[in-house]
Protein backbone atom coordinates (compact mmCIF):
# COMPACT_ATOMS: atom_id res chain seq x y z
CA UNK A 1 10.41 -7.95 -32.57
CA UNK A 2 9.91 -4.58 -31.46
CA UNK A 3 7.96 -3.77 -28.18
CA UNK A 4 4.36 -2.97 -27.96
CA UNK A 5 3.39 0.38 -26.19
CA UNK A 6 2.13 -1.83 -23.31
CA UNK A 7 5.68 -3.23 -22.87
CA UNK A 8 7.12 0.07 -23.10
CA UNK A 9 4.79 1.51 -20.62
CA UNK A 10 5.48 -2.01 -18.12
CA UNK A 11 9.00 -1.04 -18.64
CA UNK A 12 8.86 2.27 -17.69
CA UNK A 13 6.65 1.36 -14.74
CA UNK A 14 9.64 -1.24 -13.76
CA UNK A 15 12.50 1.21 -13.95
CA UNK A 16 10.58 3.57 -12.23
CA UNK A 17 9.73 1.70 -9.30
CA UNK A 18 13.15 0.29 -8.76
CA UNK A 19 14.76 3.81 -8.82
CA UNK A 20 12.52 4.13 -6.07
CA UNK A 21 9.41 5.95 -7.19
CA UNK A 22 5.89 4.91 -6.46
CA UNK A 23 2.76 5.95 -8.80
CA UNK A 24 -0.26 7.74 -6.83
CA UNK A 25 -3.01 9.17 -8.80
CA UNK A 26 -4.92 12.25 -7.52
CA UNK A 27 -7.68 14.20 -8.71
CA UNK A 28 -7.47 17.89 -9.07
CA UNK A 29 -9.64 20.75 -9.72
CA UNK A 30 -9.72 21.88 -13.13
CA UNK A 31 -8.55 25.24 -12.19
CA UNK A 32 -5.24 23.36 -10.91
CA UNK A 33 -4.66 21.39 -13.93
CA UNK A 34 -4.97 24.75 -16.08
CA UNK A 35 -2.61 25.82 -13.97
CA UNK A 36 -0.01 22.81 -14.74
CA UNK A 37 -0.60 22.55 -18.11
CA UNK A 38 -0.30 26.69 -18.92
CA UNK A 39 3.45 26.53 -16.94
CA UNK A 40 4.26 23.23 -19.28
CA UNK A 41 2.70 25.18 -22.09
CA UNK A 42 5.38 28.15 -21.06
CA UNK A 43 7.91 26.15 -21.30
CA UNK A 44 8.81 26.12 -17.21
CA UNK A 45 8.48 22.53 -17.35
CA UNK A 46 9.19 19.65 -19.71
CA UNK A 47 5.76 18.13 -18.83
CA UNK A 48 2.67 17.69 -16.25
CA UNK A 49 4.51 14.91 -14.01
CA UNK A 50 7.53 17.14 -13.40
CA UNK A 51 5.34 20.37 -12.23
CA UNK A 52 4.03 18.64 -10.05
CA UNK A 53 7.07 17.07 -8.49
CA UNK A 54 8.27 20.34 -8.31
CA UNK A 55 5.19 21.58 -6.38
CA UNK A 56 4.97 18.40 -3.95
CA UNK A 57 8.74 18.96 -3.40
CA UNK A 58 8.53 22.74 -2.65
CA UNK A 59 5.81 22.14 -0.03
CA UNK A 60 7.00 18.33 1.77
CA UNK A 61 10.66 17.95 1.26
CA UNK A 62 12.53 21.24 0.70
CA UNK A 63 11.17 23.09 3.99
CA UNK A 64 12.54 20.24 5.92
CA UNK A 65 15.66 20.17 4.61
């Protein structure tokens, strides 16, 4: 039997957390998600949850590298 979209999403969840991730939700002005979805919409990012990877990383990890 194939899996329901809840599995899928459980799985995902799963895999996700033991590679190490962890989910936070945050709210964001609507200016900001404009912003994130016209650089997805340009094509300088696959989609929403890798922008803004990219612009956690660029601001707490890669300045204290």
């Amino acid at each position: 039997m194939a899996d329901t979209p809840s599995q899928r999403v459980k799985k995902l969840r799963e895999a996700r957390k033991a590679s190490g991730e962890t989910e936070t939700n945050v709210w964001v002005p609507a200016q900001v998600q404009q912003a994130i979805d016209a650089a997805v919409r340009e094509g300088k990012f696959p989609n929403r949850r890798l922008a803004i990877i990219h612009a956690l990383e660029q601001v707490f990890v890669e300045p204290n590298m």
